[in-house]
Each structure stands twice: as C-alpha cells, then as structure tokens.
C-alpha atoms as a PDB file:
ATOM      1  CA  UNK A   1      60.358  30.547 -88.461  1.00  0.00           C
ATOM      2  CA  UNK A   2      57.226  29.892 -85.835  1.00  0.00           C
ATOM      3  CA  UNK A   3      56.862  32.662 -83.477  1.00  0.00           C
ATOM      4  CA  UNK A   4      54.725  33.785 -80.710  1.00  0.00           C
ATOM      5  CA  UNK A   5      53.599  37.010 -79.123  1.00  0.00           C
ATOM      6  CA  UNK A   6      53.134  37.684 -75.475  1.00  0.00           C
ATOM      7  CA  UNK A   7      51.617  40.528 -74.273  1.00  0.00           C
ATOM      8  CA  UNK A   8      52.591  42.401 -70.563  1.00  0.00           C
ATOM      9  CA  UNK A   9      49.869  42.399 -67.809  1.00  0.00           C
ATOM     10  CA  UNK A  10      49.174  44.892 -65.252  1.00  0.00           C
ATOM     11  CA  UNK A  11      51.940  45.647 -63.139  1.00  0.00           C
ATOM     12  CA  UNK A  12      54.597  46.226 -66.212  1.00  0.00           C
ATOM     13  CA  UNK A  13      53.756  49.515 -67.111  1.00  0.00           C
ATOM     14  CA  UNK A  14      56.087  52.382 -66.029  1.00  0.00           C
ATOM     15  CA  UNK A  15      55.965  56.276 -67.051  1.00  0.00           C
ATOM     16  CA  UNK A  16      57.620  56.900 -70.346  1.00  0.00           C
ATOM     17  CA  UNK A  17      56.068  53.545 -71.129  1.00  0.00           C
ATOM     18  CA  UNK A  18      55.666  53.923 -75.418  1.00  0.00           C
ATOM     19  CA  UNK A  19      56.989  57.076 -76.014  1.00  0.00           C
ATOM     20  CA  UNK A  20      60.184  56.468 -78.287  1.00  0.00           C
ATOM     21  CA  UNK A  21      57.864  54.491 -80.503  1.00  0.00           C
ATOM     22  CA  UNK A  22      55.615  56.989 -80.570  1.00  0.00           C
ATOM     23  CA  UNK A  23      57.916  59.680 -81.448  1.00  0.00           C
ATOM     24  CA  UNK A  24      59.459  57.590 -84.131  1.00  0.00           C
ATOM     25  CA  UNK A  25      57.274  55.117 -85.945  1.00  0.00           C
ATOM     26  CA  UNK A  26      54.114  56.683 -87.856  1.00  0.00           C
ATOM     27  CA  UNK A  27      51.260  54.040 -87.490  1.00  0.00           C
ATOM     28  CA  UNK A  28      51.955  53.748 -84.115  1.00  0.00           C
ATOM     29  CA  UNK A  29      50.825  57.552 -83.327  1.00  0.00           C
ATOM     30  CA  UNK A  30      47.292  56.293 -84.858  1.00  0.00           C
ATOM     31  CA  UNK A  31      46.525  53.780 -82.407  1.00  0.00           C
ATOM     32  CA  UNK A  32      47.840  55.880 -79.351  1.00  0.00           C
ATOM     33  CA  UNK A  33      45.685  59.213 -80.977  1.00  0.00           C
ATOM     34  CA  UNK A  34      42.553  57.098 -81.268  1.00  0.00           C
ATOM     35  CA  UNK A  35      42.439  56.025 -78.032  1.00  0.00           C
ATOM     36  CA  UNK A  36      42.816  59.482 -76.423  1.00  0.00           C
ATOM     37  CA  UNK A  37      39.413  60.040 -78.887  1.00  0.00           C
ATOM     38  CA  UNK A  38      37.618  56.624 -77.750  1.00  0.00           C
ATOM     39  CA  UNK A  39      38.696  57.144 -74.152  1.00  0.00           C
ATOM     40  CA  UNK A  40      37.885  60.835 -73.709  1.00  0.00           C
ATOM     41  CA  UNK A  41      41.154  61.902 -71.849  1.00  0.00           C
ATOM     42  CA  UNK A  42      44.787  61.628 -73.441  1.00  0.00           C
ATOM     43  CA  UNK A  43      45.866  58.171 -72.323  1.00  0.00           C
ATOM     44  CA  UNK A  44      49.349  58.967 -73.676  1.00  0.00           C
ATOM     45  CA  UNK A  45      50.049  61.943 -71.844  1.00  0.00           C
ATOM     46  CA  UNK A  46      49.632  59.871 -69.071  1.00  0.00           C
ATOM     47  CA  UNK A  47      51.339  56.881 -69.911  1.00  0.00           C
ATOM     48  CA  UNK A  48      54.482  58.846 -71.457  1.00  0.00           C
ATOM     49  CA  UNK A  49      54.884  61.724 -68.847  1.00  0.00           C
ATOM     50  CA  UNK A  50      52.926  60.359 -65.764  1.00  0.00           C
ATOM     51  CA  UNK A  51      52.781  61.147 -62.905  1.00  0.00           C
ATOM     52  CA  UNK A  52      52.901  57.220 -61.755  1.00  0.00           C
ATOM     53  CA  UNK A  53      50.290  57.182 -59.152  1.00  0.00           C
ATOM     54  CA  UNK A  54      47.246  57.963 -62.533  1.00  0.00           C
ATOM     55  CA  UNK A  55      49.432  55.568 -64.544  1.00  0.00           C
ATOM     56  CA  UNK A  56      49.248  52.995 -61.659  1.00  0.00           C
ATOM     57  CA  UNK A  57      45.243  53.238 -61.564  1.00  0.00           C
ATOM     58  CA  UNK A  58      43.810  50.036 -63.063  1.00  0.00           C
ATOM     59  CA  UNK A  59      41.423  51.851 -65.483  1.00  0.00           C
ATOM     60  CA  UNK A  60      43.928  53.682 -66.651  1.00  0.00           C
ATOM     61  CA  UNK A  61      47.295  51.229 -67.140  1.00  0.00           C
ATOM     62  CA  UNK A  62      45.032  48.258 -68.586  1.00  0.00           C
ATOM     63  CA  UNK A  63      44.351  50.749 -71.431  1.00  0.00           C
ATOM     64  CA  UNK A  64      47.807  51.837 -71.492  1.00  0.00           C
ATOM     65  CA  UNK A  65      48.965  48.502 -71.717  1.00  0.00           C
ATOM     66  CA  UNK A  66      46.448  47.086 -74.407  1.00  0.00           C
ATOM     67  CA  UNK A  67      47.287  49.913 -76.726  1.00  0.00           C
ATOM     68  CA  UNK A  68      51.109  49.316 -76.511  1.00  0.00           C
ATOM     69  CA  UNK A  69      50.932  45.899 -76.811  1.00  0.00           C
ATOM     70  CA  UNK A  70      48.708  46.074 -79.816  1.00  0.00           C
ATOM     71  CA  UNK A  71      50.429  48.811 -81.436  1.00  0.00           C
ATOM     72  CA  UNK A  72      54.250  47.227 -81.024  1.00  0.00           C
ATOM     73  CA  UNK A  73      52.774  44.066 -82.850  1.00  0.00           C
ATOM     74  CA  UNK A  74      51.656  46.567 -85.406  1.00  0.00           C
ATOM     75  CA  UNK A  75      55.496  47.394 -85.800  1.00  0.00           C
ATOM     76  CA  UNK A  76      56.622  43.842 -85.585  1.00  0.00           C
ATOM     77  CA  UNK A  77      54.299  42.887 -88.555  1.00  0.00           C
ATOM     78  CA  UNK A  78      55.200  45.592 -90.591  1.00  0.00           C
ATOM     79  CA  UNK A  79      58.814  45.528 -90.480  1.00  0.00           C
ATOM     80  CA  UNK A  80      58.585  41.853 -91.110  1.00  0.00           C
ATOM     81  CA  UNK A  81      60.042  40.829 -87.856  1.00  0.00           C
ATOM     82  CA  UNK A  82      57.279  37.948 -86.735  1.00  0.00           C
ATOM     83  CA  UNK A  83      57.899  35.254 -89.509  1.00  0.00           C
ATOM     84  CA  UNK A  84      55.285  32.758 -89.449  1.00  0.00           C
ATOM     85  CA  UNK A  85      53.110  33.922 -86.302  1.00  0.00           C
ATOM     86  CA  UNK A  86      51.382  30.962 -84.947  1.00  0.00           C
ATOM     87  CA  UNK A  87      50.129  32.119 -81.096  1.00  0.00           C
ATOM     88  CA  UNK A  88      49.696  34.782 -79.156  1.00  0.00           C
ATOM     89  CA  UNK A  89      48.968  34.997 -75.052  1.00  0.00           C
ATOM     90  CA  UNK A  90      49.050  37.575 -72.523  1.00  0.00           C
ATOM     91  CA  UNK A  91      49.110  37.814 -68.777  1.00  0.00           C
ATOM     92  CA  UNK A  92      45.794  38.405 -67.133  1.00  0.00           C
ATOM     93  CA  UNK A  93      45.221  42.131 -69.180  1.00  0.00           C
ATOM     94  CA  UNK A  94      47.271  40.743 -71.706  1.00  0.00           C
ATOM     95  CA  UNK A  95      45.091  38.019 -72.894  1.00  0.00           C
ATOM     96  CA  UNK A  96      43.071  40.877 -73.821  1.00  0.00           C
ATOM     97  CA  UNK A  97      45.869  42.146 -75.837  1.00  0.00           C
ATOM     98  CA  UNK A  98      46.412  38.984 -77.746  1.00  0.00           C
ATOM     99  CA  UNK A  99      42.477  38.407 -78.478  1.00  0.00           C
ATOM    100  CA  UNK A 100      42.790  41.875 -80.519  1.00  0.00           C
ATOM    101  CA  UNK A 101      46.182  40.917 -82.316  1.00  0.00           C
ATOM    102  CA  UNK A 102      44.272  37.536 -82.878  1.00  0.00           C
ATOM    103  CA  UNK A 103      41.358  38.989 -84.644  1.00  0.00           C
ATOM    104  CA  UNK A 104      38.756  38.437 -81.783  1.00  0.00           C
ATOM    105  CA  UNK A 105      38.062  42.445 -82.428  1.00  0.00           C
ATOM    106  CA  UNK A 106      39.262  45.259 -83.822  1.00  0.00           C
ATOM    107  CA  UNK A 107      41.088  47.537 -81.939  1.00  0.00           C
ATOM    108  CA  UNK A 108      38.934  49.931 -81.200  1.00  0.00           C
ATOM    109  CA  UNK A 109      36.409  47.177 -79.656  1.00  0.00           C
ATOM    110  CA  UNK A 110      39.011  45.877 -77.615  1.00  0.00           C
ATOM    111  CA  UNK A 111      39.857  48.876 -76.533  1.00  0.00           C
ATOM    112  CA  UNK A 112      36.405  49.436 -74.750  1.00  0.00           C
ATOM    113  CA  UNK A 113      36.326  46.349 -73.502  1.00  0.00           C
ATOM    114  CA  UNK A 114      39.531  46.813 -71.717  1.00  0.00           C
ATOM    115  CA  UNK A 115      38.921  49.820 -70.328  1.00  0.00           C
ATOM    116  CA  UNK A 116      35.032  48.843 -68.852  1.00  0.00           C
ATOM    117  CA  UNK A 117      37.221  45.896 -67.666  1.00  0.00           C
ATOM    118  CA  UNK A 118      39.568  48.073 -65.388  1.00  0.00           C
ATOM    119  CA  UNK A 119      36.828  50.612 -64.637  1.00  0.00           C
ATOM    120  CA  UNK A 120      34.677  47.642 -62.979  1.00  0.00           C
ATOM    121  CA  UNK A 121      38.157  46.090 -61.202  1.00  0.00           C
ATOM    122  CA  UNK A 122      38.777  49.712 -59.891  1.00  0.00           C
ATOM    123  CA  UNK A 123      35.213  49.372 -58.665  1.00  0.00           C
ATOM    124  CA  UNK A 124      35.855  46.498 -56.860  1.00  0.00           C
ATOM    125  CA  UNK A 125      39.150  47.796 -55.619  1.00  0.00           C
ATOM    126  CA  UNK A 126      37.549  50.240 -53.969  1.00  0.00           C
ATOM    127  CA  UNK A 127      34.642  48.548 -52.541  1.00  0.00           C
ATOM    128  CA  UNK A 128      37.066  45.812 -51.140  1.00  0.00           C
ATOM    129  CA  UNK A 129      40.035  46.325 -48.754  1.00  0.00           C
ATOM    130  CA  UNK A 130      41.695  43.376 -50.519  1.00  0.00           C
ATOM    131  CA  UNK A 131      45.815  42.496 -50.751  1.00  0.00           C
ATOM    132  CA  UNK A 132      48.159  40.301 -52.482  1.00  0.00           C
ATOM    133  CA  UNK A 133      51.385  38.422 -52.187  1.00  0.00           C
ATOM    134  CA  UNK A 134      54.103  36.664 -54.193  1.00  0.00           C
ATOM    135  CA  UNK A 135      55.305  33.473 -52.515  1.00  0.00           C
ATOM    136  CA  UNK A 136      58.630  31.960 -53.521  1.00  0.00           C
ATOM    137  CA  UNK A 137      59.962  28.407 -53.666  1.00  0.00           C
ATOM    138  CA  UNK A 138      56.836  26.472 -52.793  1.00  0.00           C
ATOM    139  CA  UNK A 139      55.532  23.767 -54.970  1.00  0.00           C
ATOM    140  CA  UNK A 140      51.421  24.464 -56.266  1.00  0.00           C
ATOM    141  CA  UNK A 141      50.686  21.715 -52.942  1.00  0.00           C
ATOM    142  CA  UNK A 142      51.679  23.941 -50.583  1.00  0.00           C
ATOM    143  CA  UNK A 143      50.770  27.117 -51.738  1.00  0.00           C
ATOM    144  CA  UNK A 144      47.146  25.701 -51.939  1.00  0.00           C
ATOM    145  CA  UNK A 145      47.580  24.313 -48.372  1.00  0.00           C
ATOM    146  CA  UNK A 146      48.185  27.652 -47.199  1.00  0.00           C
ATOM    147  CA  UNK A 147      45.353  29.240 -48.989  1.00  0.00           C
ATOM    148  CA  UNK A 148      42.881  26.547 -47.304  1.00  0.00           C
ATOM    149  CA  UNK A 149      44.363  27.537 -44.129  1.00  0.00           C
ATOM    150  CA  UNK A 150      44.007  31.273 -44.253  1.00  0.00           C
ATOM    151  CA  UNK A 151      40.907  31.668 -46.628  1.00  0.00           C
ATOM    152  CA  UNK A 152      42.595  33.000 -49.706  1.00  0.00           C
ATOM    153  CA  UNK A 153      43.100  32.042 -53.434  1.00  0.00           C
ATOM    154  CA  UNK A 154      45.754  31.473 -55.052  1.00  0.00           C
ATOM    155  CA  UNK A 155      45.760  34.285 -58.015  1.00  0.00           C
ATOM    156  CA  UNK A 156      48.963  33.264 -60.715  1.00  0.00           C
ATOM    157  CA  UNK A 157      50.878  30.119 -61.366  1.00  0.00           C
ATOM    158  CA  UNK A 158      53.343  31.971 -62.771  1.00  0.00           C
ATOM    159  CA  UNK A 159      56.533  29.861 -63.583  1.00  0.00           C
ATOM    160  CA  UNK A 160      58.062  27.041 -61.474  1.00  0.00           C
ATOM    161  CA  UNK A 161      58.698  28.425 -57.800  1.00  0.00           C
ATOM    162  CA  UNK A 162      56.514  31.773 -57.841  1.00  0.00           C
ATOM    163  CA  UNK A 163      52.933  31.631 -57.462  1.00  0.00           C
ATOM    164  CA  UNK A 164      50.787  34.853 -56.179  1.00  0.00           C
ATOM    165  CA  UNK A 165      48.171  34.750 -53.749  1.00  0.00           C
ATOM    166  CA  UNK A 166      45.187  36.478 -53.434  1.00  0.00           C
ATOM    167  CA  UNK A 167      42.640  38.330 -50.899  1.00  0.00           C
ATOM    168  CA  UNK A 168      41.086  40.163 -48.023  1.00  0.00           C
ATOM    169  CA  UNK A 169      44.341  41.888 -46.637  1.00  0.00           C
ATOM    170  CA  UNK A 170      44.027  41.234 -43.334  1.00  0.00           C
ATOM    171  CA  UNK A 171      44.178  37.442 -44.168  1.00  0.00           C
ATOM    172  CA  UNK A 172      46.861  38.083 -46.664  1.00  0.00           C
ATOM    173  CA  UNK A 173      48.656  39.678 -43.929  1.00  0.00           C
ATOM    174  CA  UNK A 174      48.125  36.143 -41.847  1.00  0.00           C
ATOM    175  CA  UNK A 175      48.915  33.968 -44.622  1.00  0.00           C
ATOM    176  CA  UNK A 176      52.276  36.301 -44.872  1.00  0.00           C
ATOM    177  CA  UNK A 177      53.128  35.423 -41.694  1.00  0.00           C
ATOM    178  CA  UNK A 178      51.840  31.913 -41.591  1.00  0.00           C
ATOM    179  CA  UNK A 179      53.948  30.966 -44.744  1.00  0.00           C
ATOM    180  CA  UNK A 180      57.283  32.237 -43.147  1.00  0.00           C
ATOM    181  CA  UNK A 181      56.912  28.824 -40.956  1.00  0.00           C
ATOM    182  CA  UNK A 182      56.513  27.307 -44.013  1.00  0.00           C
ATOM    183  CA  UNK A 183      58.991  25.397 -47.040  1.00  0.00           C
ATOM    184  CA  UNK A 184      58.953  28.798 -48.857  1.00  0.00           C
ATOM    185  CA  UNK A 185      62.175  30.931 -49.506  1.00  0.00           C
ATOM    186  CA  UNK A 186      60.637  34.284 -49.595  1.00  0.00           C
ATOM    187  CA  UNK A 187      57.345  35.872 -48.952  1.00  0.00           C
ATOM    188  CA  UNK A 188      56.315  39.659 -50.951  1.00  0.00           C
ATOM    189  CA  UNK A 189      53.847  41.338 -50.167  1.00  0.00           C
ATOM    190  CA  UNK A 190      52.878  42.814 -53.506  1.00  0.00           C
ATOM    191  CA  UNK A 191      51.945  46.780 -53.931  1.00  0.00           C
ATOM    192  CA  UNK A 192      48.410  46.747 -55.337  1.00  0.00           C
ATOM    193  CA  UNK A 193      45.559  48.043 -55.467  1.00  0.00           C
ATOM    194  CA  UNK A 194      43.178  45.570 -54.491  1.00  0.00           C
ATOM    195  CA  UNK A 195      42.668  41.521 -54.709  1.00  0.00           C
ATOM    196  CA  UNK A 196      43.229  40.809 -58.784  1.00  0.00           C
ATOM    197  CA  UNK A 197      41.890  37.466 -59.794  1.00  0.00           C
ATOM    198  CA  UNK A 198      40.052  36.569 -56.348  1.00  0.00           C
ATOM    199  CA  UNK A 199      36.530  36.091 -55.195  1.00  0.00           C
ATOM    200  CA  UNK A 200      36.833  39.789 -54.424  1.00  0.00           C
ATOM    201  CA  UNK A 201      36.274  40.294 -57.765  1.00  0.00           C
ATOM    202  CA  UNK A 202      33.294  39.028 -58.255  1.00  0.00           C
ATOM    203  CA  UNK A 203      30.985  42.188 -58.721  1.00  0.00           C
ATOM    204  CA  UNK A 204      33.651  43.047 -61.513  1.00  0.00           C
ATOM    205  CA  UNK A 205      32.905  39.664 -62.906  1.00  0.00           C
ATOM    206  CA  UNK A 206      29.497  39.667 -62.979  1.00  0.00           C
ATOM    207  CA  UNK A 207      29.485  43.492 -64.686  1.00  0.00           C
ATOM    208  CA  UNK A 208      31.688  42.629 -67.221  1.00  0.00           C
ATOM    209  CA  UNK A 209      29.998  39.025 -67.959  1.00  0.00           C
ATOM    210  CA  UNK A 210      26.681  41.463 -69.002  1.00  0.00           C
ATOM    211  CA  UNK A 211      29.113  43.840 -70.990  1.00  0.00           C
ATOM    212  CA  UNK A 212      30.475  41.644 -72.994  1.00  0.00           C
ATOM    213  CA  UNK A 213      27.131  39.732 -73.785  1.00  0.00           C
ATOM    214  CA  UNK A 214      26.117  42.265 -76.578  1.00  0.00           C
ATOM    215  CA  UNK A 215      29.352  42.457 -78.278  1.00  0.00           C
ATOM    216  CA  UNK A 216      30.318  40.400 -81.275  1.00  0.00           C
ATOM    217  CA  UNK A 217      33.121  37.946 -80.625  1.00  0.00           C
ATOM    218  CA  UNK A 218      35.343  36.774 -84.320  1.00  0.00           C
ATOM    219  CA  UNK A 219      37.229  33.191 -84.248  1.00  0.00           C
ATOM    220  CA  UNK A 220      40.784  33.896 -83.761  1.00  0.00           C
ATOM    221  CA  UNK A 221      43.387  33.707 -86.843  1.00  0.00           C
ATOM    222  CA  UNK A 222      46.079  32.306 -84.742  1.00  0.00           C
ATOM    223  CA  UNK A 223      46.414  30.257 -81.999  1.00  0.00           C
ATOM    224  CA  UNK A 224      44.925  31.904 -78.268  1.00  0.00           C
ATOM    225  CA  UNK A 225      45.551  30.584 -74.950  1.00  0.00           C
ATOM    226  CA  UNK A 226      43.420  30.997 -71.909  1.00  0.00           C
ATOM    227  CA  UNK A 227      44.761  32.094 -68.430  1.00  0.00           C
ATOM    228  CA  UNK A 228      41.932  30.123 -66.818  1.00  0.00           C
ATOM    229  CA  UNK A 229      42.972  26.974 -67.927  1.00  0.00           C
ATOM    230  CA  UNK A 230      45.954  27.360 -69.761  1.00  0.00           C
ATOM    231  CA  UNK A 231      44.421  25.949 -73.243  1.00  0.00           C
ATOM    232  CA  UNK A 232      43.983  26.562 -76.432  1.00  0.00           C
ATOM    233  CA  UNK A 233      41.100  28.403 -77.153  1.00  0.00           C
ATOM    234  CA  UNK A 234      38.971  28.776 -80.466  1.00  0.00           C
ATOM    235  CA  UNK A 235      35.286  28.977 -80.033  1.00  0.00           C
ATOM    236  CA  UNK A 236      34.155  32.811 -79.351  1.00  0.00           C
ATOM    237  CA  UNK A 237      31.651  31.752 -76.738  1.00  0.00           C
ATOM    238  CA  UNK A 238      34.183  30.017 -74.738  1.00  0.00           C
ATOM    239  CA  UNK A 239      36.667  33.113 -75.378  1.00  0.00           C
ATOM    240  CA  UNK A 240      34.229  35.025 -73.791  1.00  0.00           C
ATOM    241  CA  UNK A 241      33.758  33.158 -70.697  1.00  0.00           C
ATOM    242  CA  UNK A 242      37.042  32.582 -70.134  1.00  0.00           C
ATOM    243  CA  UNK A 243      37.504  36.384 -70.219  1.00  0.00           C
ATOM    244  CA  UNK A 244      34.774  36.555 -67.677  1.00  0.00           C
ATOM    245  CA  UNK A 245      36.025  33.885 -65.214  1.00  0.00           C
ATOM    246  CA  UNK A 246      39.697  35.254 -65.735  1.00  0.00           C
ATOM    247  CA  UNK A 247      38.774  38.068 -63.446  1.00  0.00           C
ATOM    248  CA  UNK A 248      37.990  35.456 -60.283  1.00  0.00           C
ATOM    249  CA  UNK A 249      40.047  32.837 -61.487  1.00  0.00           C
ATOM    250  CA  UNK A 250      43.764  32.220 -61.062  1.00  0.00           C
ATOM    251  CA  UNK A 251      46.037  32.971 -64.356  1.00  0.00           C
ATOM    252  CA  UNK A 252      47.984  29.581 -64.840  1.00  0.00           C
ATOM    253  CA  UNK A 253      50.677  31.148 -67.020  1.00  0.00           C
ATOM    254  CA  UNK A 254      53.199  28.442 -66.719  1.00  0.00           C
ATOM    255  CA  UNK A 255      50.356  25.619 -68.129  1.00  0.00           C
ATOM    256  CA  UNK A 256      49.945  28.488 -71.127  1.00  0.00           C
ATOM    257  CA  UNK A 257      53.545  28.407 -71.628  1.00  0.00           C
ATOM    258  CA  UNK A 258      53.927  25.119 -71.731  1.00  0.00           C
ATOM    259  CA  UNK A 259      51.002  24.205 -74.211  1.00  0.00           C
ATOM    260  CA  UNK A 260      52.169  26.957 -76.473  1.00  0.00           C
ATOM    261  CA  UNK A 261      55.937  25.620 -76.324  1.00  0.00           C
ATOM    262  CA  UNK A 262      54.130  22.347 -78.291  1.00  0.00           C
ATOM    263  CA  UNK A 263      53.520  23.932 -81.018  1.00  0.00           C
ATOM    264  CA  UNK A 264      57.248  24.176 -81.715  1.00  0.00           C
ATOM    265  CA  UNK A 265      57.613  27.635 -81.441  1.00  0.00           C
ATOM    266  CA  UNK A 266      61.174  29.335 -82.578  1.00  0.00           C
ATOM    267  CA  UNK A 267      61.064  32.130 -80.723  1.00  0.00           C
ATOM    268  CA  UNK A 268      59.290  34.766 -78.870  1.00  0.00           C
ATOM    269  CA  UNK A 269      58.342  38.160 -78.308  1.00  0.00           C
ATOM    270  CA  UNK A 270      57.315  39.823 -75.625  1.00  0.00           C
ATOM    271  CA  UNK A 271      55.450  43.047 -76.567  1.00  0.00           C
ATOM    272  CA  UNK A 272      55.301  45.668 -73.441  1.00  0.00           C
ATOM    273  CA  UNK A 273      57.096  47.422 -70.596  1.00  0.00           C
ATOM    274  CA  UNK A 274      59.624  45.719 -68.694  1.00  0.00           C
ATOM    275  CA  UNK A 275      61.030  42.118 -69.222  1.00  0.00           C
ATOM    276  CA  UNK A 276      58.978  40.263 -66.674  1.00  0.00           C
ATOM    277  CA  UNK A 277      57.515  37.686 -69.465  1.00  0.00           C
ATOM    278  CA  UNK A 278      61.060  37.029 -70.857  1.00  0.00           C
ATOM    279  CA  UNK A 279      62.345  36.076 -67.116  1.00  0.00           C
ATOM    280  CA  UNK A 280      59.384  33.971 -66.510  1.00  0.00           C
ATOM    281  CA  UNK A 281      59.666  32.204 -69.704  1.00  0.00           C
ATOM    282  CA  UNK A 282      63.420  31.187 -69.455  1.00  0.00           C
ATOM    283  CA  UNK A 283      62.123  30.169 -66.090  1.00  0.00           C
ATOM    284  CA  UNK A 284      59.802  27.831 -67.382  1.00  0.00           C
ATOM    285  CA  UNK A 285      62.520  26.487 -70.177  1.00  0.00           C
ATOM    286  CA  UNK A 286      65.466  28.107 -70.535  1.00  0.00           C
ATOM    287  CA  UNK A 287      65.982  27.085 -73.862  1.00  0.00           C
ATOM    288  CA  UNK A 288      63.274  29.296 -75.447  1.00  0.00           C
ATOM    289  CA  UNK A 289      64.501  32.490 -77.464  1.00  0.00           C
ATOM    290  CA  UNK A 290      62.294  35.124 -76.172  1.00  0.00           C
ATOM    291  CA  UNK A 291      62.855  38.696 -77.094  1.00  0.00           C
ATOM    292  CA  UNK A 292      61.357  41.692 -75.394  1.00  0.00           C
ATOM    293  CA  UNK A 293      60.349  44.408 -77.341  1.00  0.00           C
ATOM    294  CA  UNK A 294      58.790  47.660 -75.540  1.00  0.00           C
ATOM    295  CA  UNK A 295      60.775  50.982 -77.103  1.00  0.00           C
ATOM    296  CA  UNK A 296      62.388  51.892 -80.276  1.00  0.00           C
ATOM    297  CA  UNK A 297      65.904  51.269 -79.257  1.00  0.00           C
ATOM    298  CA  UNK A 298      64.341  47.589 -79.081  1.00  0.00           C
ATOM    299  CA  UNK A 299      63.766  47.009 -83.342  1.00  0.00           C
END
C-alpha cells in the first residue's frame, strides 16, 4: 500500500499536545528528552502541561510541533503502520517536519533549524504590528482582487473555498470589512501573532536565508513537496530556497495535495495535534483515506 505523511503547521498545537505517547511508547521519550537538551528549556513541560499562552509563542510551538510530528512517524514506522511510504508534506512548519522524516537532516539538525526559524518569525512578530484573516467561499480571483485593493498578500491556498490573507493589521482590518461587500460567505479574523507568510516577514527571511547557508542539506529518500509552489522537490539547493521563500511566500497546500494525490497514494496520515489536515484533505477530494494520528489512543 502507497502512503503519505503530512505533518501539522502552526496553529494545531494545543496543551497536552504528545503526552499519552510520551507516557507510553519508549523511543518517543528520546526525541522529546533531546530536545529539552538541544533547546535548553524543557519543551515538553510546556507542550504537555502548558500554560497555552508559552505554548502559543512561535519559537516555542514550531519546536513543539516538529518534534511530535517527527517522533509519531517514528511510531508509525516502527509498528509497521506506513506500508510503502512514498511522500511526505507539511503545512508551512510542517514542511520542516517532513524534510527531517525525508532524510534532508537528522533530527537534531532540524530541530535547530526550526527553532532559529520561529525565534526570527517571533522577531518579526514583534517588530511588526501585522494581522491575518481566513476568507471563505471566494474563488483564488477574488481573493487576489481584494489583496490588490487593500495592500495585502494572500498567505495559504488552503483547500477549495478557504484561502488566508495576510498583513499590516490595520489593512487586514479594511480588507475584513471590504470583503463583507464581497462574493465571500464568511470573513475570520484569525488569532495570531503577527503576519505569517507576508512581506512582513521579510527580516525573518533574510536571517534565516544566512542560517541555513552553512548547513548541509541531504537529497530526500521519499518524495517532498514545496509550499511555495506546490511541487515536487529533490535538489537540496532548491529545498533550501524554498524553505527560505516559504516564510514570505504564500503556502499553496491544495496544489501540494493535488500533485501528491498523482502519485496514487492509498492513504494518508496526518501526524500532529488536531485534525485540520484530514478536513482539508477530504476537502480537496473526498475520496482520499486520510487518518490522523496525534495521541496513543490513535495506534
């Protein structure tokens, strides 16, 4: 059987996130153990018993999430669950995810890379009063018609109906109220921190684009698909600057779900907190089976 992996982006994790795999599965301890070592402060203690608002901060949850992802497809391969694994993607953080499962880098590497890569967006956060919002029903046309108008970018394609935009608040705030005159059928406002995968980001970009430089990237074993343009991906320069433009660039998810669906894929797993992949995937075609993994009740 062909399977793929899909790994949870920021936004997914919860406290408690981990925990009954923790408690119960053996290797997984090692992974969660060794980044409380790398990182300097215990990342699980956070992640498993909060409180929210540290779990919520982007250079702390992008760890959190990397090292659950990568530690439930630890689980999955051991109990001989994944069959004949042919991709693996992940959602903004979660292409980070995937590179490690892929081979890109150990763990360990990818672990500091993910966690210079929310230190620098909580930078930017910080230095930017920036906003974002989920807009519902509107085709890719419109949605970009609106960003034009109101200076924004549009930040996720997500699935068919549900794209995110991107930006200074105030002008997310206009673009809010702009789109409600508009073909949409709902407009969020989304509870972040700051502008994800906007031109606000750019300092972050920039940072992480000379961080990266002196680290060794590996081919990957299976196949890896970018957010930025929602292709295949196999030559570790090119990984690499897709990582970098990732961070300024919107995540077409629904074009990576789509190319990955041609490689005859039998089913799925989502790997993280929540279900939010599974929804968008049976979204996208509802006759994928995608399973979402996160605790132990879940194997």
């Amino acid at each position: 059987m062909r399977t793929a992996l899909l790994f949870s982006g920021q936004g997914a994790q919860h406290v408690g996130m981990g925990k009954s795999i923790y408690e119960n599965v053996e290797c997984v301890r090692g992974y969660w153990d060794r980044a409380d070592e790398i990182l300097g402060f215990s990342l699980k203690d956070i992640a498993f018993n909060g409180p929210e608002e540290r779990l919520t901060d982007t250079s702390v949850c992008q760890p959190a999430l990397y090292v659950h992802g990568y530690s439930l497809f630890k689980v999955l391969e051991q109990s001989h669950k994944l069959g004949d694994l042919a991709a693996v993607l992940g959602l903004s953080l979660g292409e980070l995810t995937a590179l490690g499962v892929a081979g890109v880098f150990d763990f360990e590497t990818g672990l500091k890379i993910v966690a210079e890569r929310g230190r620098l967006m909580q930078e930017a956060c910080e230095a930017t009063d920036g906003g974002m919002a989920s807009l519902i029903g509107g085709s890719p046309e419109l949605v970009k018609e609106l960003c034009h108008k109101f200076d924004v970018d549009m930040a996720n394609v997500n699935c068919p109906g549900q794209i995110v935009i991107s930006g200074e608040r105030e002008k997310i705030d206009a673009a809010c109220n702009g789109a409600k005159d508009m073909e949409f059928s709902r407009v969020i406002p989304l509870k972040v921190a700051g502008a994800y995968h906007s031109r606000l980001m750019k300092g972050a970009a920039d940072s992480f684009e000379e961080f990266l430089s002196n680290i060794e990237f590996k081919a990957p074993r299976v196949s890896v698909f970018t957010n930025t343009t929602g292709e295949e991906v196999c030559e570790p320069g090119v990984i690499k600057e897709a990582l970098v433009c990732q961070v300024v660039s919107p995540v077409l998810w629904e074009e990576c779900m789509k190319n990955v669906g041609k490689l005859g894929i039998e089913e799925y797993f989502e790997c993280g907190p929540g279900r939010v992949l599974t929804g968008l995937a049976r979204r996208i075609n509802k006759d994928w089976v995608v399973r979402s993994v996160s605790e132990y009740g879940d194997l």
